[in-house]
Protein backbone atom coordinates (compact mmCIF):
# COMPACT_ATOMS: atom_id res chain seq x y z
CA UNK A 1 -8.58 -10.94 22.27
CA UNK A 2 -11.80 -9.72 20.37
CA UNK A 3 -14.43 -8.80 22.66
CA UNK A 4 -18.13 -10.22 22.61
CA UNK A 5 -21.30 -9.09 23.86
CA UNK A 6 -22.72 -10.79 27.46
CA UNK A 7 -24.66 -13.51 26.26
CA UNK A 8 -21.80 -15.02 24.20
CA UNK A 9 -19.83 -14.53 27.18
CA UNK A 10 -22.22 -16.27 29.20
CA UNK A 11 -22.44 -19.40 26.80
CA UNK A 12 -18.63 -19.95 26.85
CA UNK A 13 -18.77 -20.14 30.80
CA UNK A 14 -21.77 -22.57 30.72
CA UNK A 15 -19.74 -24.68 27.89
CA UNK A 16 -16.26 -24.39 30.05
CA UNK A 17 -18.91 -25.68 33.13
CA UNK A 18 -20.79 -28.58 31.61
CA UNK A 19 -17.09 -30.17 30.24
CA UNK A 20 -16.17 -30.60 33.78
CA UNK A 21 -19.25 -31.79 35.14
CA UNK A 22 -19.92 -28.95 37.60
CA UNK A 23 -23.46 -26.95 37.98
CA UNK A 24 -23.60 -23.10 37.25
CA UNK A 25 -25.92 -21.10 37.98
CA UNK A 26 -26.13 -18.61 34.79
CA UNK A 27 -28.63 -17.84 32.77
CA UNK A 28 -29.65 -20.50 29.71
CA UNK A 29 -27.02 -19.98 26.92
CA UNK A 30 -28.58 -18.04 23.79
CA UNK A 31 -29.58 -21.14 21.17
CA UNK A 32 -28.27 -19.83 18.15
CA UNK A 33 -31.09 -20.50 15.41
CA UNK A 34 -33.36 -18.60 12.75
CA UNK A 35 -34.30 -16.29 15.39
CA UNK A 36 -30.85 -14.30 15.47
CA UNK A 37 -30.63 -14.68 11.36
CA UNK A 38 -34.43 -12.75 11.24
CA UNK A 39 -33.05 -10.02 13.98
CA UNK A 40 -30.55 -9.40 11.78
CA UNK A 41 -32.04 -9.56 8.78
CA UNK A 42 -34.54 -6.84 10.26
CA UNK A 43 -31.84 -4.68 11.29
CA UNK A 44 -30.05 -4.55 8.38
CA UNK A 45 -33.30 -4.62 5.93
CA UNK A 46 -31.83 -7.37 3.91
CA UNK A 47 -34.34 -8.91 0.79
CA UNK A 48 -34.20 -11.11 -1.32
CA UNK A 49 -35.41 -13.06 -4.40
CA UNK A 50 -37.12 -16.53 -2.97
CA UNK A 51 -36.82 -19.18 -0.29
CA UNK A 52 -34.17 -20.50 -2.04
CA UNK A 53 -31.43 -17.90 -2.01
CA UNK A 54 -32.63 -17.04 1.79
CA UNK A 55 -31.66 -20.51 2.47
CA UNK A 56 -28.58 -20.01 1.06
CA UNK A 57 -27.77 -16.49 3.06
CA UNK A 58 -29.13 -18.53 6.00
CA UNK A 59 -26.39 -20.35 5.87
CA UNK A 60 -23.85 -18.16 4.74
CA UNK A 61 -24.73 -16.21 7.42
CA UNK A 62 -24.64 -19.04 10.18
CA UNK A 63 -21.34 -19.79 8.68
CA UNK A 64 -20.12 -15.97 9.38
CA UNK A 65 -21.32 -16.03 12.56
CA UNK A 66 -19.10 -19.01 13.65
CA UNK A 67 -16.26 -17.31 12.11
CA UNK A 68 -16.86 -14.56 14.46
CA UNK A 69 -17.47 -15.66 17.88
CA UNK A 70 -14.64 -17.77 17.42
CA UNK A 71 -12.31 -15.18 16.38
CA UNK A 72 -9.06 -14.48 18.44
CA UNK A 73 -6.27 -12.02 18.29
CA UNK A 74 -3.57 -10.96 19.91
CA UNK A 75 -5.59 -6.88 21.05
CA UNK A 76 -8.89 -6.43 21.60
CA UNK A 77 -10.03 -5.71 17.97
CA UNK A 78 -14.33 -6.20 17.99
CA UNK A 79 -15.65 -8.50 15.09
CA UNK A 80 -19.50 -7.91 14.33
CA UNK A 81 -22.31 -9.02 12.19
CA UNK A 82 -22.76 -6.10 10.36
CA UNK A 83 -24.04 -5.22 6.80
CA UNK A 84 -22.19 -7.51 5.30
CA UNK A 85 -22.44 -10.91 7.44
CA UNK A 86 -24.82 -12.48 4.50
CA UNK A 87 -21.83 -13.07 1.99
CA UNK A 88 -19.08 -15.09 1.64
CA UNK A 89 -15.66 -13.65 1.88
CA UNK A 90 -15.15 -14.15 -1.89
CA UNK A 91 -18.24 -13.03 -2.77
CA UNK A 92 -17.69 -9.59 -0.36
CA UNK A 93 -14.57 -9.09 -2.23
CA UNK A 94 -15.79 -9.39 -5.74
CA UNK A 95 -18.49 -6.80 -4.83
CA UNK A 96 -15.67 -4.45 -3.87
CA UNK A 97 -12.16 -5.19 -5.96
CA UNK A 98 -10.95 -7.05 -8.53
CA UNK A 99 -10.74 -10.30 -7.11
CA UNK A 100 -7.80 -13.61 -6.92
CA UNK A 101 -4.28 -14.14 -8.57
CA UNK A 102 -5.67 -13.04 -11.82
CA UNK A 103 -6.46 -9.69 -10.80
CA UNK A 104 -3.25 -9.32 -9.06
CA UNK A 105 -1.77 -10.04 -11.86
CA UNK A 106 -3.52 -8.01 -14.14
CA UNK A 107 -2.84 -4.91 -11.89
CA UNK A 108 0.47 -5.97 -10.20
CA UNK A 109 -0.82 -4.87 -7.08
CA UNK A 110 -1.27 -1.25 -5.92
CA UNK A 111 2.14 -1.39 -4.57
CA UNK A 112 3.44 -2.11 -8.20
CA UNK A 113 2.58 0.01 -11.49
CA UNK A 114 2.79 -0.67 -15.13
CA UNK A 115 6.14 1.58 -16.60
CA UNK A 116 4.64 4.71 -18.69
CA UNK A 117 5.41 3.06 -21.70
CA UNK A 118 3.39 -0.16 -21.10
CA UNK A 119 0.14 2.13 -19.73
CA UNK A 120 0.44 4.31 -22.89
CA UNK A 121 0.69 1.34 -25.02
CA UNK A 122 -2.48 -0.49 -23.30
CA UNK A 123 -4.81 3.02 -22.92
CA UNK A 124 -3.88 4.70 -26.32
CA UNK A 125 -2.17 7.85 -24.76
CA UNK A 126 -0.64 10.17 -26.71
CA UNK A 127 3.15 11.18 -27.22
CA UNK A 128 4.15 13.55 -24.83
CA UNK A 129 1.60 12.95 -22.32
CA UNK A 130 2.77 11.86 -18.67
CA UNK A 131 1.51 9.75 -15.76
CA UNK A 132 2.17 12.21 -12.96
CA UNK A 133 5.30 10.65 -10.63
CA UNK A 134 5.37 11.78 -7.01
CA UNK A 135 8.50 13.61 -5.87
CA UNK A 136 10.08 11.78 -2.37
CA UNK A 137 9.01 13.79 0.25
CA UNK A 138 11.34 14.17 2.69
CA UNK A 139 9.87 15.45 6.08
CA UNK A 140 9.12 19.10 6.26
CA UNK A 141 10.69 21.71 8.59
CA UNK A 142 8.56 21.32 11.49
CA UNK A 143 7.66 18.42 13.73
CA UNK A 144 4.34 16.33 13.59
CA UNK A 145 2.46 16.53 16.62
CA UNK A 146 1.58 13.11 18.57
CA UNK A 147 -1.71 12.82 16.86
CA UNK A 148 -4.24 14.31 15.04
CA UNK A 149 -7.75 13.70 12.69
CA UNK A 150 -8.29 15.77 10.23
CA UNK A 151 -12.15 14.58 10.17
CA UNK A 152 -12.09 16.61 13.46
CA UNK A 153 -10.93 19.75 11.50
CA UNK A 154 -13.33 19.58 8.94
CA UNK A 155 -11.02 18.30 5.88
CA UNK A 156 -12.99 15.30 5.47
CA UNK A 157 -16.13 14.65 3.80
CA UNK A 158 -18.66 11.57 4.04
CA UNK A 159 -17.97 8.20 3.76
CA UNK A 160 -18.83 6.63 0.12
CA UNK A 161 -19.99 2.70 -0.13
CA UNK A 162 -18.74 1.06 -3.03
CA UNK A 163 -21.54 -1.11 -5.21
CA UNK A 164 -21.03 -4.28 -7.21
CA UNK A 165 -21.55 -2.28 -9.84
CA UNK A 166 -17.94 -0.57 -9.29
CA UNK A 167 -16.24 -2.78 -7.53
CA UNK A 168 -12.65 -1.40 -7.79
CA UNK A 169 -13.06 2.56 -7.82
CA UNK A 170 -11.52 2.62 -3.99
CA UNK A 171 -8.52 4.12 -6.08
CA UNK A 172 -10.48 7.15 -7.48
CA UNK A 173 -12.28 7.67 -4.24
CA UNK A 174 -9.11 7.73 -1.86
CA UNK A 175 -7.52 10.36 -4.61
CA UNK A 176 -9.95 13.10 -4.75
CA UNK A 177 -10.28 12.71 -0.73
CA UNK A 178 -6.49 13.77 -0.11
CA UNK A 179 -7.81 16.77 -3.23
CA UNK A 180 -10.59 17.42 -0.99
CA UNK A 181 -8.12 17.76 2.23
CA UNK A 182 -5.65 19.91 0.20
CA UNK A 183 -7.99 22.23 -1.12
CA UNK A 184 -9.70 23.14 2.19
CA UNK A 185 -6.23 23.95 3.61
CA UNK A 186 -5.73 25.87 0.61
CA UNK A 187 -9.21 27.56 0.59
CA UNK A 188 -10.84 27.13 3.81
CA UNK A 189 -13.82 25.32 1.79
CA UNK A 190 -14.11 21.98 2.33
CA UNK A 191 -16.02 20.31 -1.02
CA UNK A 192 -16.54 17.01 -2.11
CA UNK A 193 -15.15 16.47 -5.50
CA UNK A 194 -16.65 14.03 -8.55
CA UNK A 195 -15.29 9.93 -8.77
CA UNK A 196 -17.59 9.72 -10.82
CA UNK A 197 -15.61 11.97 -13.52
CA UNK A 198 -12.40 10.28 -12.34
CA UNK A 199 -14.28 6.40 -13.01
CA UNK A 200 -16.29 7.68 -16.52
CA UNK A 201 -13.37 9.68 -17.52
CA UNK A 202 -9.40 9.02 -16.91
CA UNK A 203 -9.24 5.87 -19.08
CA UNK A 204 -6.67 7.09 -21.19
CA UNK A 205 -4.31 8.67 -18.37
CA UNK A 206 -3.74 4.84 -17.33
CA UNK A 207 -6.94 3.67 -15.40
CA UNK A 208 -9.49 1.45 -15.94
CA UNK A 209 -12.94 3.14 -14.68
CA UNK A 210 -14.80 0.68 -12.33
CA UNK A 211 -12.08 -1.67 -12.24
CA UNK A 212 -8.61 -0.73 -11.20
CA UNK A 213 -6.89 2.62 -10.88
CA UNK A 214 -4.52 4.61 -9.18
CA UNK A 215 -3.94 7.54 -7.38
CA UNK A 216 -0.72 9.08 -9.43
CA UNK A 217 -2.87 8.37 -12.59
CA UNK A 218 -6.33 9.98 -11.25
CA UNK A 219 -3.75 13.32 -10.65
CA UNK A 220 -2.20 13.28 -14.15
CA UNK A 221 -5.98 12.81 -15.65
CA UNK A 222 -6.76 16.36 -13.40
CA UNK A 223 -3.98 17.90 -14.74
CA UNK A 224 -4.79 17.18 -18.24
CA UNK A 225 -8.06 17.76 -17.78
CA UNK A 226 -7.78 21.42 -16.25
CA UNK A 227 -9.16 20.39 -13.02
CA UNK A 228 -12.08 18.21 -11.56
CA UNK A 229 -15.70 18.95 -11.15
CA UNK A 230 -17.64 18.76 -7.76
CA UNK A 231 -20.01 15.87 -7.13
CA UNK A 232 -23.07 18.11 -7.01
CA UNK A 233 -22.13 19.17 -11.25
CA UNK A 234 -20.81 15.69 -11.93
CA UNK A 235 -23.09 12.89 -9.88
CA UNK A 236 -22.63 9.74 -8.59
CA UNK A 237 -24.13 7.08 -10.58
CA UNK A 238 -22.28 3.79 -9.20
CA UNK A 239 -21.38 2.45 -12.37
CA UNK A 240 -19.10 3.65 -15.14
CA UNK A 241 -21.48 5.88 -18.07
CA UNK A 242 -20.13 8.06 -20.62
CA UNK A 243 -17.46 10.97 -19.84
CA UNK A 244 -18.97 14.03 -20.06
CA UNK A 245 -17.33 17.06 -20.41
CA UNK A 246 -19.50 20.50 -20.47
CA UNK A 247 -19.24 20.76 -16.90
CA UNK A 248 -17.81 23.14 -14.04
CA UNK A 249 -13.77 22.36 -13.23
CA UNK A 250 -12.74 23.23 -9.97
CA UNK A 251 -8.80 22.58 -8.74
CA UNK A 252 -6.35 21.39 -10.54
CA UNK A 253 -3.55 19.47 -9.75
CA UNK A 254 0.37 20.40 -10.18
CA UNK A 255 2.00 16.75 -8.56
CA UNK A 256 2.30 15.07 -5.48
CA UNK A 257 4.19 13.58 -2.81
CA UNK A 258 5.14 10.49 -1.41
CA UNK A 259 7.10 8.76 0.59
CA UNK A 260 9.75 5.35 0.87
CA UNK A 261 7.79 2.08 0.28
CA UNK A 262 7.21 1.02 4.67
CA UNK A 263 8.58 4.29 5.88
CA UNK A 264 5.66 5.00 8.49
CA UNK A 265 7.66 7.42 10.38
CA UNK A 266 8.29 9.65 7.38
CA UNK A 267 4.38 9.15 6.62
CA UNK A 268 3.37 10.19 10.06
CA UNK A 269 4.95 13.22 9.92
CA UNK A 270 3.33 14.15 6.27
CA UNK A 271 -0.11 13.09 7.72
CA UNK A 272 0.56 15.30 10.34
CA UNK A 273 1.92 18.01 8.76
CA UNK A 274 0.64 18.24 5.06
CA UNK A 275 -3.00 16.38 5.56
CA UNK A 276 -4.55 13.22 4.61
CA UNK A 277 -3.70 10.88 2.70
CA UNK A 278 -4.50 7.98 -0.09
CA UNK A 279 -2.84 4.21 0.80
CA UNK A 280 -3.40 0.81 0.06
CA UNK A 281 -4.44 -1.90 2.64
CA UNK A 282 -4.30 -5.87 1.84
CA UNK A 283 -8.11 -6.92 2.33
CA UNK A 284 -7.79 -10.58 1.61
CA UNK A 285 -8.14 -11.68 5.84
CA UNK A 286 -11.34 -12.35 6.46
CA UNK A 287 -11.30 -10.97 9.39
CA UNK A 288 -11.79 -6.83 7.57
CA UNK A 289 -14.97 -8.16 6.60
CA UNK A 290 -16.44 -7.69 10.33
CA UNK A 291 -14.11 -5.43 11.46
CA UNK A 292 -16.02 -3.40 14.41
CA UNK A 293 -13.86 -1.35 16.18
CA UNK A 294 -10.37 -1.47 18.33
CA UNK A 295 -6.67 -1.50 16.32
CA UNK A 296 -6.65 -3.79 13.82
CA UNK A 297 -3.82 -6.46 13.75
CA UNK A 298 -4.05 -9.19 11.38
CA UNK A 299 -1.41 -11.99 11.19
CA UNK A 300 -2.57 -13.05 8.06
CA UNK A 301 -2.00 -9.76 6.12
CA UNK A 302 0.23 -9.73 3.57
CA UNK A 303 1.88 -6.14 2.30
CA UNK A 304 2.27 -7.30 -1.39
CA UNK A 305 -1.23 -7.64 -1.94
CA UNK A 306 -2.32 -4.39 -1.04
CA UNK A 307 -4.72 -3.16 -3.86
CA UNK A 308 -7.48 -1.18 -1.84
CA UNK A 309 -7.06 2.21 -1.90
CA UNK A 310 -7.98 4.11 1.17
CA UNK A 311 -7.82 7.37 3.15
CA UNK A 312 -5.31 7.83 5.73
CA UNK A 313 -7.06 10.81 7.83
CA UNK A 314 -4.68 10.88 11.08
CA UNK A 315 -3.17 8.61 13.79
CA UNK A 316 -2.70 8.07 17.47
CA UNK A 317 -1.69 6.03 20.14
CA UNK A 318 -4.30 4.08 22.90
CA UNK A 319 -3.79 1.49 25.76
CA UNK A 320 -4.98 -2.07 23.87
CA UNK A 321 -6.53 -4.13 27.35
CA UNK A 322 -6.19 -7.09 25.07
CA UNK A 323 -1.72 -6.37 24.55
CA UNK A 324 -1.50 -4.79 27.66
CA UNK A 325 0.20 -2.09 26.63
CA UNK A 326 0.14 1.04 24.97
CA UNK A 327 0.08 0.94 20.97
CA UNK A 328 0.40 3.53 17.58
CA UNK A 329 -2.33 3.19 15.40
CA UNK A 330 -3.35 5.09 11.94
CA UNK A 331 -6.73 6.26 11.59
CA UNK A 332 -8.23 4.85 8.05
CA UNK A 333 -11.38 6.11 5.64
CA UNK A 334 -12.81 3.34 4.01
CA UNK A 335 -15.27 3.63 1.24
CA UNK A 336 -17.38 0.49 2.71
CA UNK A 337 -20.51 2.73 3.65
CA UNK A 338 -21.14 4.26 7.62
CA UNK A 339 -22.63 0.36 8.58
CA UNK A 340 -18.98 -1.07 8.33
CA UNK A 341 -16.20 -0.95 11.28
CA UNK A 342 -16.58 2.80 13.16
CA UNK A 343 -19.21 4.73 11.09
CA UNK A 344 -17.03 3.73 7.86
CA UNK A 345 -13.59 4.15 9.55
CA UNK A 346 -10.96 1.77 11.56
CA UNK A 347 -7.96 2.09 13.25
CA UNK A 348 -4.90 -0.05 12.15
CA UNK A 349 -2.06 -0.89 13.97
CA UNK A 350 1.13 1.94 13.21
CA UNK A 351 4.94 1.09 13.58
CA UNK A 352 4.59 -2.86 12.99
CA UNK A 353 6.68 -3.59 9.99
CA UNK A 354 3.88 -1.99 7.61
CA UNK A 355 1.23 -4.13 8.25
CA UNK A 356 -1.35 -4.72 5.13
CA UNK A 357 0.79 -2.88 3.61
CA UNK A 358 -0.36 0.74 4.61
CA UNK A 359 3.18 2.43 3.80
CA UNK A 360 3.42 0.44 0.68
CA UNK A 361 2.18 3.44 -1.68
CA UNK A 362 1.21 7.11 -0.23
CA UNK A 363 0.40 10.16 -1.77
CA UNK A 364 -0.79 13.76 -1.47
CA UNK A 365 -1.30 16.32 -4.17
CA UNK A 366 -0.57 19.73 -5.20
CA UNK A 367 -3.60 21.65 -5.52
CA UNK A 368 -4.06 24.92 -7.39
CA UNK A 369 -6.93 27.05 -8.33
């Protein structure tokens, strides 16, 4: 069951208490009014246009919050008002993907790609060029160790916040943040490398800048290319500009691996063994929208929807209070800014039939100088 904070907790009693006609002696419930809108609109140093569309985020707001203090689940997963407790779940997703049946048919899905043909076809590639496929990886010779986070070793860099301005480059950023974690445990130099290039620049290797992408085709484009440029050569601008191409390459890539469509056992063991990396998650519950903190378990997700792309950084195991028992969870980057779920990240439940669709597509690159 999601956790609250005390005064929440203290207004459910004095509900429970008033139904059956008996006194209590807690403290007044908290009256939930403009008051708690203005705190939060403080906090989060929200602005906008006129009276009118405050109203309106008033409301959306008040809407949220009922969403969340009723919320139940079956752990102890913590639902908050955070950054993003002023839109509607639609609206939230169009700021962030490509939104509704049209989009998923559009793109298929993440779990799902256009053949070669149909992508060269659509993006004007030439004869002879090739989307890079990932080879089935197998499981390496030796054993994954219980758990690990590679943020903890340093092969992780910041976590991005995708704008409405480029709402679907999750794909580029999840790619160059498995590059990132190859090339440090190639080098020893951990370096944040440009989705900007990938977004202004890969359109004819299959992907379509600020609005879909994928990892296997954000590869192929760095192979072609010779390599990808840093993020202090190539900027981020949060919107799709012109490619430009008199700048600095750094790594290139030679292919990448993957594993069985749901096979999380095979995945743990390349997370654990090879480094992070990219996914795709299902973020049609509404639930994601407020996710806080605890192992996220969502009966509404549904694997063949999974479109987000995200970084898969490690994995454990914890005691959920709310299960009562002991549970395997991955440990995910988002690209949602620091104010969403842990500082950017979440935990999401490992071993239960693939759930949002985590397995559904993973890869890892070959890196070389």
């Amino acid at each position: 069951m999601a956790r609250y904070n005390i005064t929440t907790a203290l207004f459910l009693l004095f509900s429970i208490f008033s139904l059956l006609g008996e006194t209590t002696t807690s403290p007044t419930p908290p009256t939930f009014n403009s008051s708690s809108f203005e705190t939060w609109r403080q906090l989060y140093k929200k602005t906008y246009t006129d009276k009118s569309e405050e109203s309106l985020r008033r409301h959306i707001y008040e809407d949220n919050r009922k969403f969340v203090t009723g919320y139940r689940d079956e752990g102890s997963v913590v639902l908050e008002l955070g950054a993003f407790a002023d839109q509607t779940h639609e609206e939230f997703l169009g700021n962030i993907r490509i939104v509704g049946a049209a989009g998923r048919n559009k793109f298929k899905g993440a779990a799902s790609y256009e053949k070669d043909e149909e992508v060269k076809s659509s993006k004007g590639m030439k004869e002879g060029e090739e989307i890079i496929s990932c080879e089935n990886w197998n499981g390496g010779d030796g054993a994954s160790p219980s758990s690990i986070n590679w943020k903890d070793k340093d092969a992780v860099t910041g976590v991005l916040k995708q704008t409405s301005l480029c709402p679907g480059n999750s794909y580029a950023i999840a790619a160059l943040g498995a590059v990132t974690g190859q090339w440090y445990l190639k080098s020893g130099r951990r370096i944040a490398f440009s989705e900007q290039q990938v977004v202004d620049c890969s359109r004819s290797s299959g992907n379509w800048g600020c609005n879909f992408g994928s990892a296997e085709r954000t590869y192929s484009y760095i192979k072609r290319n010779g390599g990808i440029a840093t993020r202090i050569n190539y900027p981020t601008r949060g919107r799709e500009a012109q490619c430009r191409t008199a700048v600095p390459l750094g790594p290139t890539i030679t292919g990448c691996r993957s594993v069985a469509t749901g096979d999380e056992k095979t995945m743990k063991q390349l997370v654990g063994t090879v480094g992070p990396v990219t996914a795709v998650l299902d973020i049609s519950p509404r639930s994601i929208q407020f996710y806080k903190s605890g192992v996220y378990y969502e009966r509404t997700c549904h694997p063949p929807y999974a479109d987000h792309h995200v970084l898969v950084t490690g994995y454990g195991t914890q005691y959920d209070h709310g299960l009562g028992k002991v549970v395997d969870y991955w440990i995910v980057k988002n690209c949602w800014g620091t104010k969403w779920g842990d500082k950017g990240y979440m935990k999401i439940i490992r071993n239960k039939y693939n759930h949002c669709g985590i397995a559904n597509r993973v890869t890892v690159p070959y890196v070389d100088k």
